[in-house]
C-alpha atoms as a PDB file:
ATOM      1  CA  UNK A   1       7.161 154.700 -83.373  1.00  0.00           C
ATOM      2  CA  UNK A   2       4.028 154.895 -80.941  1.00  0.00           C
ATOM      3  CA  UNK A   3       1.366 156.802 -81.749  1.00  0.00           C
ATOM      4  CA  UNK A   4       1.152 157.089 -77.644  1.00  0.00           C
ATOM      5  CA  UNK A   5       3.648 159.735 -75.833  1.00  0.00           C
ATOM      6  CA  UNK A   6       5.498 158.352 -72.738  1.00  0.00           C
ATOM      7  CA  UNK A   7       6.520 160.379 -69.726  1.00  0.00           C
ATOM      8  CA  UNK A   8       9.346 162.425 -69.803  1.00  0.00           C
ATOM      9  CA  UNK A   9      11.373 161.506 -66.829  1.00  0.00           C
ATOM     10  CA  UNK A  10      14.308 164.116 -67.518  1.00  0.00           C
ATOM     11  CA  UNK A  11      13.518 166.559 -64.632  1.00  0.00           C
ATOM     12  CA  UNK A  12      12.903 164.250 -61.593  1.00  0.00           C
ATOM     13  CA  UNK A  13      13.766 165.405 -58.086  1.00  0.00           C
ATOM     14  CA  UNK A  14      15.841 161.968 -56.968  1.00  0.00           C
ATOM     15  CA  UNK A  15      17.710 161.929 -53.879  1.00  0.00           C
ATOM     16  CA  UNK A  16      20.744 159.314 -52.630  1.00  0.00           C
ATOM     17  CA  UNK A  17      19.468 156.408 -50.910  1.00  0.00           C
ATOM     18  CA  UNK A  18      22.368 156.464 -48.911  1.00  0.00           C
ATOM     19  CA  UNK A  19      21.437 159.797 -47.261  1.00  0.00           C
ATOM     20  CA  UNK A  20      17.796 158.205 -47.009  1.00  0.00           C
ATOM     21  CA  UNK A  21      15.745 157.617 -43.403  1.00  0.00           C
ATOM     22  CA  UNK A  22      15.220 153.410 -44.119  1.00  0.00           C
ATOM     23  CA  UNK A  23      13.616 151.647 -41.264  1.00  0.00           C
ATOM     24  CA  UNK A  24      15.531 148.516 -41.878  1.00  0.00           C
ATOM     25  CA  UNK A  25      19.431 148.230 -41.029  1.00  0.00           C
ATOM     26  CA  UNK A  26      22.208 145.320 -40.905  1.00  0.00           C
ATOM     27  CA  UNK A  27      21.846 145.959 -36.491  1.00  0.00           C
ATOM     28  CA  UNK A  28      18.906 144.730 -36.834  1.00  0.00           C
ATOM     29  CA  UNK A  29      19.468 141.029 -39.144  1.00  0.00           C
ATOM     30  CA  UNK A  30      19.373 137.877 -37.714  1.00  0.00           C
ATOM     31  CA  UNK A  31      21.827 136.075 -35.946  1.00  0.00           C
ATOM     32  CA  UNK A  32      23.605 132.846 -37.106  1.00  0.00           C
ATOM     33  CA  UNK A  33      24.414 129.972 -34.479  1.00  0.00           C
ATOM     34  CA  UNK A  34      23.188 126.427 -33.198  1.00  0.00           C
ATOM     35  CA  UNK A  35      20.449 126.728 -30.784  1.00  0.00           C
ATOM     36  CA  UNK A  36      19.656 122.928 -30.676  1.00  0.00           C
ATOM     37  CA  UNK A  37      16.115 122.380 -31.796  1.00  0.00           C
ATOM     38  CA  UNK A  38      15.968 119.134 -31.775  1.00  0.00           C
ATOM     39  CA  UNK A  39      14.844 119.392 -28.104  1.00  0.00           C
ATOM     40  CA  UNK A  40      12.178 122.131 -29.426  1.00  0.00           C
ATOM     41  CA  UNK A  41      10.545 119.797 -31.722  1.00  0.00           C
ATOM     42  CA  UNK A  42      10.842 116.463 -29.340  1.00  0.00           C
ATOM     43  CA  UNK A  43       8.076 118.619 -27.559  1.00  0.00           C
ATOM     44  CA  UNK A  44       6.110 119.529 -30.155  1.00  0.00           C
ATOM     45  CA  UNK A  45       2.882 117.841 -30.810  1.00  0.00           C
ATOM     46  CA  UNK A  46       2.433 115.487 -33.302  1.00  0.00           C
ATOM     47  CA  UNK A  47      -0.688 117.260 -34.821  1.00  0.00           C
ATOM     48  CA  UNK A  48      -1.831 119.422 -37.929  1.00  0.00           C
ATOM     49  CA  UNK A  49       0.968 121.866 -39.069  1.00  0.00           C
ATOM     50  CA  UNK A  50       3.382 120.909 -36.759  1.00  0.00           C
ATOM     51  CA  UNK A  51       3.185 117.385 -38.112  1.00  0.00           C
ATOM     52  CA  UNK A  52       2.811 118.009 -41.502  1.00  0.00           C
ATOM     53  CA  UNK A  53       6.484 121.062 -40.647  1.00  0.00           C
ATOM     54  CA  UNK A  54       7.944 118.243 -39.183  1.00  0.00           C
ATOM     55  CA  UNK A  55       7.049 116.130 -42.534  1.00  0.00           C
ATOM     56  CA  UNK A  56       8.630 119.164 -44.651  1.00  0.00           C
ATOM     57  CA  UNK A  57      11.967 119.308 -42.451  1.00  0.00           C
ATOM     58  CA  UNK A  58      12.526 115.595 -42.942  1.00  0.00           C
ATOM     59  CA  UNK A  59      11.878 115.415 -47.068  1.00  0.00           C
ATOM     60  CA  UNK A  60      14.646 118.400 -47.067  1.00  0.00           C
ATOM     61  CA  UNK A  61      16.926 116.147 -45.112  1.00  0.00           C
ATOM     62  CA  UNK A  62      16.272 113.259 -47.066  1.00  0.00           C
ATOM     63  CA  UNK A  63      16.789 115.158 -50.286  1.00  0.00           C
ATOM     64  CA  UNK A  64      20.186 115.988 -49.230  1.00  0.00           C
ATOM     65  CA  UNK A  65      21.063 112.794 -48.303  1.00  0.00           C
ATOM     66  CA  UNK A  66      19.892 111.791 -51.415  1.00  0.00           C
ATOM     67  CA  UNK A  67      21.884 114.487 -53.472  1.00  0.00           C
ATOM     68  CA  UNK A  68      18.758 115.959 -54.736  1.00  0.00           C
ATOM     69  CA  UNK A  69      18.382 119.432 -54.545  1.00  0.00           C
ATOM     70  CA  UNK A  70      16.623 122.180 -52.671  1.00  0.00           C
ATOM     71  CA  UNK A  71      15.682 125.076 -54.363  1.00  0.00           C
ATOM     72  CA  UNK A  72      13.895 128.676 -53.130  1.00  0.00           C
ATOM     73  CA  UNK A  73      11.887 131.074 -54.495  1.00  0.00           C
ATOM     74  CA  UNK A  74      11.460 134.344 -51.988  1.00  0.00           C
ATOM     75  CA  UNK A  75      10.129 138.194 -52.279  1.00  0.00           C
ATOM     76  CA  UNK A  76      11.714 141.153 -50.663  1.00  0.00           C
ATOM     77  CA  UNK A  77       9.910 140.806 -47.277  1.00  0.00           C
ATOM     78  CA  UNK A  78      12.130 138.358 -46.534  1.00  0.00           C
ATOM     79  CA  UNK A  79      15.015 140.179 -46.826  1.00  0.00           C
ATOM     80  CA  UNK A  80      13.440 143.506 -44.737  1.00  0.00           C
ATOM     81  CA  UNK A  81      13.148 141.054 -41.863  1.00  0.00           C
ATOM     82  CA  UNK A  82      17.083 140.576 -41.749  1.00  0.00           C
ATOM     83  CA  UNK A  83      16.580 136.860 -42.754  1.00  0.00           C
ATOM     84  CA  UNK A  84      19.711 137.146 -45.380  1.00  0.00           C
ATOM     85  CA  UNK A  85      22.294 135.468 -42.901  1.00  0.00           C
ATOM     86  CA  UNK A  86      20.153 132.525 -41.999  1.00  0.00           C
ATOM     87  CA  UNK A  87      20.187 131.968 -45.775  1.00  0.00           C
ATOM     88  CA  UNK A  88      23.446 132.578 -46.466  1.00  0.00           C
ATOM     89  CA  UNK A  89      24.237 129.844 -43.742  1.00  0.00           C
ATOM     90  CA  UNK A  90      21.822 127.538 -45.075  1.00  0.00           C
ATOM     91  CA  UNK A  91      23.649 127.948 -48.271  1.00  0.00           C
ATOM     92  CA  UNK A  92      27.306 126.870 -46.901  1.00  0.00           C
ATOM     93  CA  UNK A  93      25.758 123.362 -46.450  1.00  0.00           C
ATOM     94  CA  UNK A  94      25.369 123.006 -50.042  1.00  0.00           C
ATOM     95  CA  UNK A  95      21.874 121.823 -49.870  1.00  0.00           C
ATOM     96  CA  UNK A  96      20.543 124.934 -51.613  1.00  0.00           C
ATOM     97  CA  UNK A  97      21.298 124.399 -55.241  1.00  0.00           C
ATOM     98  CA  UNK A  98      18.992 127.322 -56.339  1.00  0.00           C
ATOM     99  CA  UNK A  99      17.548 130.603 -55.449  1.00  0.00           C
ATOM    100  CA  UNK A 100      14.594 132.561 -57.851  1.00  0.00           C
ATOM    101  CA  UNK A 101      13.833 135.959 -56.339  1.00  0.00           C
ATOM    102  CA  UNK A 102      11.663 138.258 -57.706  1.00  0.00           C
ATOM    103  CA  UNK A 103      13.019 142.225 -58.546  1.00  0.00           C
ATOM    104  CA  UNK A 104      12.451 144.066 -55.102  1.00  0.00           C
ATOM    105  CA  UNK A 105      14.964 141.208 -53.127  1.00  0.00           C
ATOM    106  CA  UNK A 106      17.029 142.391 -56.018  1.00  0.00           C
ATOM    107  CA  UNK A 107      16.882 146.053 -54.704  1.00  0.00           C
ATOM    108  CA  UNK A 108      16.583 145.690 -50.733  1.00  0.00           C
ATOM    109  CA  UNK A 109      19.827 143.385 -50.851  1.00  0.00           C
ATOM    110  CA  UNK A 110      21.603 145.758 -53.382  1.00  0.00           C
ATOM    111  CA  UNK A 111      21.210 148.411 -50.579  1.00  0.00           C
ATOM    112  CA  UNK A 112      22.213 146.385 -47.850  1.00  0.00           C
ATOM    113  CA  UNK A 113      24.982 145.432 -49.468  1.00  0.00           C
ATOM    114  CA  UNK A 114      26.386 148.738 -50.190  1.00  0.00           C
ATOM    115  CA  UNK A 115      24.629 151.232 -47.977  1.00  0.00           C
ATOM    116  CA  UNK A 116      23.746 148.389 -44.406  1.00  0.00           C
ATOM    117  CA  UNK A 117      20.335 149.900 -44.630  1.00  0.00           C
ATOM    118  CA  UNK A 118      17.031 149.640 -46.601  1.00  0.00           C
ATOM    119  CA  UNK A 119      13.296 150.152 -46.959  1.00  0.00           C
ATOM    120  CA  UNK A 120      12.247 153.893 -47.301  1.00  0.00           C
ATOM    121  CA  UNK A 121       8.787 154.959 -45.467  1.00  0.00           C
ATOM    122  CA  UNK A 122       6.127 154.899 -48.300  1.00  0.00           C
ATOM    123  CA  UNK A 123       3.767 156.275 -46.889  1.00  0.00           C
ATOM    124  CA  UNK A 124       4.945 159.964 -46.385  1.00  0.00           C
ATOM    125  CA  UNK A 125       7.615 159.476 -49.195  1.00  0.00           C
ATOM    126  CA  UNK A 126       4.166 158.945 -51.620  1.00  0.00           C
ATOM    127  CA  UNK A 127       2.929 162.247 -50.936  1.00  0.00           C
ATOM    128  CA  UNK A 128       5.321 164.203 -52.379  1.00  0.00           C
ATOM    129  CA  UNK A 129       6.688 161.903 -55.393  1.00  0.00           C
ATOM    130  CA  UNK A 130       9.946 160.950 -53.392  1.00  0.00           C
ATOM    131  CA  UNK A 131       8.826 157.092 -52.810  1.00  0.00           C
ATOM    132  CA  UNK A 132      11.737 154.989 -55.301  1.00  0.00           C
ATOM    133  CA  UNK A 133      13.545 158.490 -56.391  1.00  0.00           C
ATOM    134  CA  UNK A 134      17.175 157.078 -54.987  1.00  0.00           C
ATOM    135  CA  UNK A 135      19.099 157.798 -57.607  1.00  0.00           C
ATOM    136  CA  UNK A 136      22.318 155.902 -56.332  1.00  0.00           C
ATOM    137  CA  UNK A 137      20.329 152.790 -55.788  1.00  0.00           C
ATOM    138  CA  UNK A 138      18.186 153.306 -59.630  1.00  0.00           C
ATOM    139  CA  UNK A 139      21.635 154.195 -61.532  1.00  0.00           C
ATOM    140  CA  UNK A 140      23.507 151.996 -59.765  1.00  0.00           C
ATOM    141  CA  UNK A 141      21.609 148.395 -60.380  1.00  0.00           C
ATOM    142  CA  UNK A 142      20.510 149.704 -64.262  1.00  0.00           C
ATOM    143  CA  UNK A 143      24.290 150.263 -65.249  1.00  0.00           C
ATOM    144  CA  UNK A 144      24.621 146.597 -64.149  1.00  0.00           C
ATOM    145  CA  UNK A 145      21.732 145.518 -65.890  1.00  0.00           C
ATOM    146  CA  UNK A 146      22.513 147.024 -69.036  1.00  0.00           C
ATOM    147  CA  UNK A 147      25.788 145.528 -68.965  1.00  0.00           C
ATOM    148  CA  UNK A 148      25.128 142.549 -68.231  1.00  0.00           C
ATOM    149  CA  UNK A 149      22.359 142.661 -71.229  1.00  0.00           C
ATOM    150  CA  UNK A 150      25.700 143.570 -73.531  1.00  0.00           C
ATOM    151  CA  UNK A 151      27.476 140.633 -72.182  1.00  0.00           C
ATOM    152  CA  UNK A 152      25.348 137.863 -72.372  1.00  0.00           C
ATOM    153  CA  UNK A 153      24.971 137.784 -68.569  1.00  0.00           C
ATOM    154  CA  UNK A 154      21.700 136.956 -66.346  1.00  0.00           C
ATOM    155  CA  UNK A 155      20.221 139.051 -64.049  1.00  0.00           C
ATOM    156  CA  UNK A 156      21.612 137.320 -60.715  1.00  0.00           C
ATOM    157  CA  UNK A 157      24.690 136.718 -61.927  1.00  0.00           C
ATOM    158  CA  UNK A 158      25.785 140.331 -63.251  1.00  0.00           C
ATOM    159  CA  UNK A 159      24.523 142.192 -59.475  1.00  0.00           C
ATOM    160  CA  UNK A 160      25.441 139.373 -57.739  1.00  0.00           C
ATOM    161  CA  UNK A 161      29.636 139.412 -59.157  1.00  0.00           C
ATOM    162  CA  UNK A 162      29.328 143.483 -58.486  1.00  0.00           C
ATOM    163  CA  UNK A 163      28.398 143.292 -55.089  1.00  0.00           C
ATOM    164  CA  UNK A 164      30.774 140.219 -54.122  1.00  0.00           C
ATOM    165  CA  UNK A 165      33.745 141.530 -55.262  1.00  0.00           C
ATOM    166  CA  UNK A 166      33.284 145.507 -53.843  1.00  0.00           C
ATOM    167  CA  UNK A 167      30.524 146.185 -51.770  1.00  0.00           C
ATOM    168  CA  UNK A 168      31.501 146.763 -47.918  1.00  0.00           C
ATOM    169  CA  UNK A 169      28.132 144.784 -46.722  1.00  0.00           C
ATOM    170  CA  UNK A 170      29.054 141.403 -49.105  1.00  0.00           C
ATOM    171  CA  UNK A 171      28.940 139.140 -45.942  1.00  0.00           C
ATOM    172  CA  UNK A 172      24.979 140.300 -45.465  1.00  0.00           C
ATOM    173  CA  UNK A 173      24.143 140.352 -49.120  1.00  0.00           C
ATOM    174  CA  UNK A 174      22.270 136.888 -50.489  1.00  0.00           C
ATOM    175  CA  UNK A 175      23.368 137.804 -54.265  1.00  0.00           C
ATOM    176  CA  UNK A 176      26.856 138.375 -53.234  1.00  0.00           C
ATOM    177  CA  UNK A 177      27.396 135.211 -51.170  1.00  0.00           C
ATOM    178  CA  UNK A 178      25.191 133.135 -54.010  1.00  0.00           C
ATOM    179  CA  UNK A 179      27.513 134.294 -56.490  1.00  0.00           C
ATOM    180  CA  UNK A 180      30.559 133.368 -53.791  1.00  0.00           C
ATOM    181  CA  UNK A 181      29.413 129.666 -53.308  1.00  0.00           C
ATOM    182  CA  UNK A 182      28.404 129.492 -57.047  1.00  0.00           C
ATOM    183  CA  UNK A 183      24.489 128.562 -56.356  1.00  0.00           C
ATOM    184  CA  UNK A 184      22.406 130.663 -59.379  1.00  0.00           C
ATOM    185  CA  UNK A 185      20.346 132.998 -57.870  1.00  0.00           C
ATOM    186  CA  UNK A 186      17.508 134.248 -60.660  1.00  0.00           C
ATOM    187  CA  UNK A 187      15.825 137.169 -60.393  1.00  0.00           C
ATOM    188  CA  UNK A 188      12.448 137.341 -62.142  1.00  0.00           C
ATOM    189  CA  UNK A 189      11.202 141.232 -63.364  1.00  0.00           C
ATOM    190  CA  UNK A 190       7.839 142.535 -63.983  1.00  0.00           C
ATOM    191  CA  UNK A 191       8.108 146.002 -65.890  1.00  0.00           C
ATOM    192  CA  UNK A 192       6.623 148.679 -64.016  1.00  0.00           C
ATOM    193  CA  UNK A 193       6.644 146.465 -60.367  1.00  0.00           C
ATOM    194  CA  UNK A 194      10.372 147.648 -59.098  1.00  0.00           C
ATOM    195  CA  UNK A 195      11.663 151.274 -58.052  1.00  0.00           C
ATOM    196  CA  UNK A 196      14.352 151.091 -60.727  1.00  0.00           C
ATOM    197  CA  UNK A 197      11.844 151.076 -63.418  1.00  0.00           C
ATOM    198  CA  UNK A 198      10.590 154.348 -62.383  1.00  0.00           C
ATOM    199  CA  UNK A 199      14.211 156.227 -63.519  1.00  0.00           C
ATOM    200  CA  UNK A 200      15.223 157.519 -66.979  1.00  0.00           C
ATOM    201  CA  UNK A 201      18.359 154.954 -66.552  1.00  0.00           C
ATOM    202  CA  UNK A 202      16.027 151.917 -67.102  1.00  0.00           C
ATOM    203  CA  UNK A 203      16.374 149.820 -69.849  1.00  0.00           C
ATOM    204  CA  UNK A 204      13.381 147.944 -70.762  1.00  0.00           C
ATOM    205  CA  UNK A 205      15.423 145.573 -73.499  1.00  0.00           C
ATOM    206  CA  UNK A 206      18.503 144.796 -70.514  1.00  0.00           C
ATOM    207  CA  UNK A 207      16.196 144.278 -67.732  1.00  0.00           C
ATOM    208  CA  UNK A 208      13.442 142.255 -70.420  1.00  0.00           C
ATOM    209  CA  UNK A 209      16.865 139.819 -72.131  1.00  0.00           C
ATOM    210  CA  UNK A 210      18.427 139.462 -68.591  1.00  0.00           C
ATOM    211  CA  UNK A 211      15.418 138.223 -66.436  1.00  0.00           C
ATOM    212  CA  UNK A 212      14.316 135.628 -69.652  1.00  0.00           C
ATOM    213  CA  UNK A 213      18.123 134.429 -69.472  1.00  0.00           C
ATOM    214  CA  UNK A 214      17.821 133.968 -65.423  1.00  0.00           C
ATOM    215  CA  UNK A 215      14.019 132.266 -66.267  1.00  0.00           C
ATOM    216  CA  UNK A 216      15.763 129.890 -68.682  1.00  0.00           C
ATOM    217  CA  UNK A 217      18.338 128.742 -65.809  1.00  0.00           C
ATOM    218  CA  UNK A 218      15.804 128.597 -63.441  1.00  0.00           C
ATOM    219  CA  UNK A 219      14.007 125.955 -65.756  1.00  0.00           C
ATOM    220  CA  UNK A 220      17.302 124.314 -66.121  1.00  0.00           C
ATOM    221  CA  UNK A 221      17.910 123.722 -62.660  1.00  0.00           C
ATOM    222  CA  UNK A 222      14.064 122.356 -62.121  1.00  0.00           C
ATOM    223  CA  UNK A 223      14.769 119.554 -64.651  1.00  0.00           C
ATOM    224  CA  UNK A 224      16.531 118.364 -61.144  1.00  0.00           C
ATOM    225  CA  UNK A 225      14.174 118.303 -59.091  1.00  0.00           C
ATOM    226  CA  UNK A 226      12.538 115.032 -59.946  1.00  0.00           C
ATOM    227  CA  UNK A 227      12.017 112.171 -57.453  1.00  0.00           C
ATOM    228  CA  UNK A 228      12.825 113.488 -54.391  1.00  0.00           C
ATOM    229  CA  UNK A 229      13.805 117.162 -54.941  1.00  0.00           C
ATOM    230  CA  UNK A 230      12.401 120.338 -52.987  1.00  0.00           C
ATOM    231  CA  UNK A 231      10.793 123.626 -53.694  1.00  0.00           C
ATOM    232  CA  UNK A 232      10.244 126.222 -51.360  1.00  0.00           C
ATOM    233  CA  UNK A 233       8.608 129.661 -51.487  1.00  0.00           C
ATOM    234  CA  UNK A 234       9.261 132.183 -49.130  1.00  0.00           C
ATOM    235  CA  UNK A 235       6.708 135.133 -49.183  1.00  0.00           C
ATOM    236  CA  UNK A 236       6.367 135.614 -52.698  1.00  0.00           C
ATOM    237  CA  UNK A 237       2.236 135.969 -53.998  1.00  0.00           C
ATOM    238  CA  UNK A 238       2.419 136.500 -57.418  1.00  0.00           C
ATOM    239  CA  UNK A 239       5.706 136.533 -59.488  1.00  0.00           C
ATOM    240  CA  UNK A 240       7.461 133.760 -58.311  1.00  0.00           C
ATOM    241  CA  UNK A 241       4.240 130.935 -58.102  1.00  0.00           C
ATOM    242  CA  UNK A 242       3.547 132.571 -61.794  1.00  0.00           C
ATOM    243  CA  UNK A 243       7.330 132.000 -62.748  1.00  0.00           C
ATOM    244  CA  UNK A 244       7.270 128.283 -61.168  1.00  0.00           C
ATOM    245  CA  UNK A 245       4.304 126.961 -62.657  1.00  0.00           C
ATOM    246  CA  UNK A 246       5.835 128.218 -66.376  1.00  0.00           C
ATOM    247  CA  UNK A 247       9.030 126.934 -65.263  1.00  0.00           C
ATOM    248  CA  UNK A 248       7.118 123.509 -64.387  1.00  0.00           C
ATOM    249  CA  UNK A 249       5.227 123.306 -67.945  1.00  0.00           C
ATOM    250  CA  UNK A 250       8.659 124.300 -69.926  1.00  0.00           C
ATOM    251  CA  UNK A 251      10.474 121.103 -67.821  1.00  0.00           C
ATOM    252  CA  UNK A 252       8.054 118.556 -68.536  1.00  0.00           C
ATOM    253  CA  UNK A 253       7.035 120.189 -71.906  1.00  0.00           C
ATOM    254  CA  UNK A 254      10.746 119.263 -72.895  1.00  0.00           C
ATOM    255  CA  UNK A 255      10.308 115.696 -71.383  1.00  0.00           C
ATOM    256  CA  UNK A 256      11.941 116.027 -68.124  1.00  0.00           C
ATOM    257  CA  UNK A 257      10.128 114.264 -65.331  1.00  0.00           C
ATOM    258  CA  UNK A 258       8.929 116.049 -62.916  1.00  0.00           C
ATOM    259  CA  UNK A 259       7.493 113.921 -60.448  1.00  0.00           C
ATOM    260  CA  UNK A 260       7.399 112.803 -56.787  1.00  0.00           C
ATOM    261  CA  UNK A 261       8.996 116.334 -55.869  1.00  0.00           C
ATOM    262  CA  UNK A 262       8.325 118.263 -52.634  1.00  0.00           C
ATOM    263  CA  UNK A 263       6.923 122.007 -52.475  1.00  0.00           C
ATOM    264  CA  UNK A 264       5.944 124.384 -49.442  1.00  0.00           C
ATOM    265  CA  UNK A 265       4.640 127.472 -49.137  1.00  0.00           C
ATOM    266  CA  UNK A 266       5.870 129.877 -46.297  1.00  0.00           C
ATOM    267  CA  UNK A 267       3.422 133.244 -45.987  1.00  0.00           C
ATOM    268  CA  UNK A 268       1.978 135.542 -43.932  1.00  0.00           C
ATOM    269  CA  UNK A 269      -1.115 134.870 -45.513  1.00  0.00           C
ATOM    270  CA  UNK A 270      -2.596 132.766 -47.713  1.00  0.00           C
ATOM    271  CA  UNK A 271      -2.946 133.296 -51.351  1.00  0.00           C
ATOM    272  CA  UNK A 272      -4.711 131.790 -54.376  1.00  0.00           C
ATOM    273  CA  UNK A 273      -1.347 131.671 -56.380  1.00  0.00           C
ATOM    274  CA  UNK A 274       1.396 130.398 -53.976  1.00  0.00           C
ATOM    275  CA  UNK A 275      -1.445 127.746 -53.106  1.00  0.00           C
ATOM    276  CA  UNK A 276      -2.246 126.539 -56.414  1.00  0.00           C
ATOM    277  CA  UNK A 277       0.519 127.041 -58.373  1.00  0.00           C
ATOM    278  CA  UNK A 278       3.102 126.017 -55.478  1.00  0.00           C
ATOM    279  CA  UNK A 279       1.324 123.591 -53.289  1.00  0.00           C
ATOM    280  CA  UNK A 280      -1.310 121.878 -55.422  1.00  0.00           C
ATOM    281  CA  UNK A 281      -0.684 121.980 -59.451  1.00  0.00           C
ATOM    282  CA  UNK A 282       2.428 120.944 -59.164  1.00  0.00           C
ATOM    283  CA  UNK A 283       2.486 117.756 -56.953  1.00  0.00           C
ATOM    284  CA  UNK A 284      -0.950 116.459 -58.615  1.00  0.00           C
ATOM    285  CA  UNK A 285       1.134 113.708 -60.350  1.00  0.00           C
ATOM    286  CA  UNK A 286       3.118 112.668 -57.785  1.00  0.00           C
ATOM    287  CA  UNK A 287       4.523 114.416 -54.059  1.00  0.00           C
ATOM    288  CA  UNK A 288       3.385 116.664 -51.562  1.00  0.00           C
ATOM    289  CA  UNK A 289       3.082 120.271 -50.725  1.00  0.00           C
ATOM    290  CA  UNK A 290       2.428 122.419 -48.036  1.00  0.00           C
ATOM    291  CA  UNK A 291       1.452 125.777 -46.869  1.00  0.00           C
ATOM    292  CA  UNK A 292       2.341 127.804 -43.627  1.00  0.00           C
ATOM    293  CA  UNK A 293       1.227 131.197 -42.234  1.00  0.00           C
ATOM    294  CA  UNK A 294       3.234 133.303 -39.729  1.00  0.00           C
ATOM    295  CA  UNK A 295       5.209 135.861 -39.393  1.00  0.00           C
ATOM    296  CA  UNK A 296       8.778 135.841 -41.562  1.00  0.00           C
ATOM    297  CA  UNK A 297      10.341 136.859 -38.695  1.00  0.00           C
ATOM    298  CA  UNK A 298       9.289 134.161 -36.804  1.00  0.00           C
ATOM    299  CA  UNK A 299       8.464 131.344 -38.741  1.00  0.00           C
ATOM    300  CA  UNK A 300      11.584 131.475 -41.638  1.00  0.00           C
ATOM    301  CA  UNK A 301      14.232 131.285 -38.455  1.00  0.00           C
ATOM    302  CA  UNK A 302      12.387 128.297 -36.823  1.00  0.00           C
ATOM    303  CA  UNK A 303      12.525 126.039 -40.124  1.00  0.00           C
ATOM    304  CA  UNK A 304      16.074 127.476 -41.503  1.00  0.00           C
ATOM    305  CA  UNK A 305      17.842 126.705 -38.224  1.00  0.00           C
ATOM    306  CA  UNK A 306      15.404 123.412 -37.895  1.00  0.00           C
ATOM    307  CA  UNK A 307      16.791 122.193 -41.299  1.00  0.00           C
ATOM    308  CA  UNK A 308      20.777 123.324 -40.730  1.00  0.00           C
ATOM    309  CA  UNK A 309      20.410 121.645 -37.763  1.00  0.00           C
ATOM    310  CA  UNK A 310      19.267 118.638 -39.615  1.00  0.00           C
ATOM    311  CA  UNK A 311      21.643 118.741 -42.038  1.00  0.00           C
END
């Protein structure tokens, strides 16, 4: 026992995220279709990023020629900007062979799946104790952790099977669909980091067991990624450039090489971890990275229909 005395959560005021104002909803998610930018980039100039995007798009096409995977690591932005269907469609080509997400993508997709809507206002919700109290949205996704924890199951894979086989909103939901097409999708948890952990339904040991069994297949599927293979981050700062440089170490630790592999870095900003431990740690033996700012919204459609396009 602790000598320390935790919080009782027992009386919470929670409310149904369902019923909730959210200021993102599936009216508002990207469009799929074939808007030809091959003429787009036949006008582009030859210079600084747009060379070195134009570099990135043809080392994913040449890695799926080659048969050599494409794997992405993303945080929850991505999701809030309606960029799910782009993915999903990126995924029908096969070229995505992996997905790591960190645990708010987790959440926002859980409630697009089932409720078409997401993303509470923080601000005002943070005043009175409200912000993360959804109860359906907390109870629902730690009943499916703690099963999956009792049988044997990873993270990913345990939401992902629940959502694709009932919720209404499975077309719009990247675990469902990943799960559909059979390409792992990971999800990587820091205690303390996702609304869910704020509820008296979480369960440290379930959501502790099933992220280090969804870390351990993300390491598998790196020991692919050598000699040609790709790595991309989308608008994750922290968790996921920690979880890929450990993920790195354990592959190469267990004499896989790791070489001559492709990594890129797609932010709004730019950050000390994404850059070291995506871009530059990573390739010094051998490949290239890169790093782009912009706007999700803007920059994540240009490259994913770019590269469908391609492929």
């Amino acid at each position: 026992m602790s000598r320390y005395q935790q919080i009782d959560l027992t009386s919470q005021k929670r409310y149904k995220a369902c019923d909730r104002l959210s200021k993102v909803d599936t009216s508002l998610f990207a469009r799929t279709g074939n808007p030809e930018l091959s003429r787009f980039w036949a006008l582009v100039p030859d210079i600084l990023k747009a060379r070195e995007l134009k570099a990135l798009l043809a080392a994913c096409q040449e890695a799926y020629k080659e048969g050599k995977p494409i794997l992405i690591g993303m945080g929850g932005h991505v999701i809030k900007c309606g960029l799910a269907p782009l993915l999903i469609d990126l995924m029908k080509t096969g070229a995505v062979r992996g997905i790591a997400v960190n645990g708010s993508v987790l959440i926002h997709d859980y409630e697009i799946a089932l409720y078409g809507q997401t993303s509470e206002e923080v601000d005002t919700a943070l005043e009175d104790g409200s912000f993360g109290m959804a109860s359906d949205t907390a109870d629902g996704i730690n009943a499916l952790v703690t099963e999956a924890y009792k049988t044997g199951s990873g993270l990913g894979e345990a939401v992902g099977k629940a959502l694709a086989e009932s919720a209404p909103h499975k077309e719009l939901s990247l675990l469902a669909m990943a799960y559909a097409y059979q390409v792992p999708l990971t999800v990587h948890v820091a205690i303390g980091t996702d609304i869910i952990h704020q509820h008296a339904s979480a369960n440290g040991a379930a959501l502790g067991e099933t992220s280090l069994r969804d870390f351990r297949i993300f390491c598998n599927l790196l020991t692919t990624l050598n000699e040609g293979g790709v790595f991309l981050n989308f608008g994750s700062s922290v968790i996921i450039p920690e979880v890929f440089l450990k993920a790195v170490s354990v592959v190469r630790n267990l004499g896989f090489p790791l070489r001559d592999l492709t990594t890129a870095v797609f932010d709004m900003n730019i950050h000390y971890r994404p850059f070291q431990n995506v871009v530059r740690r990573p390739v010094l033996p051998g490949g290239k990275g890169y790093y782009f700012v912009g706007h999700h919204e803007i920059m994540l459609p240009l490259f994913i229909l770019s590269l469908k396009e391609l492929l």
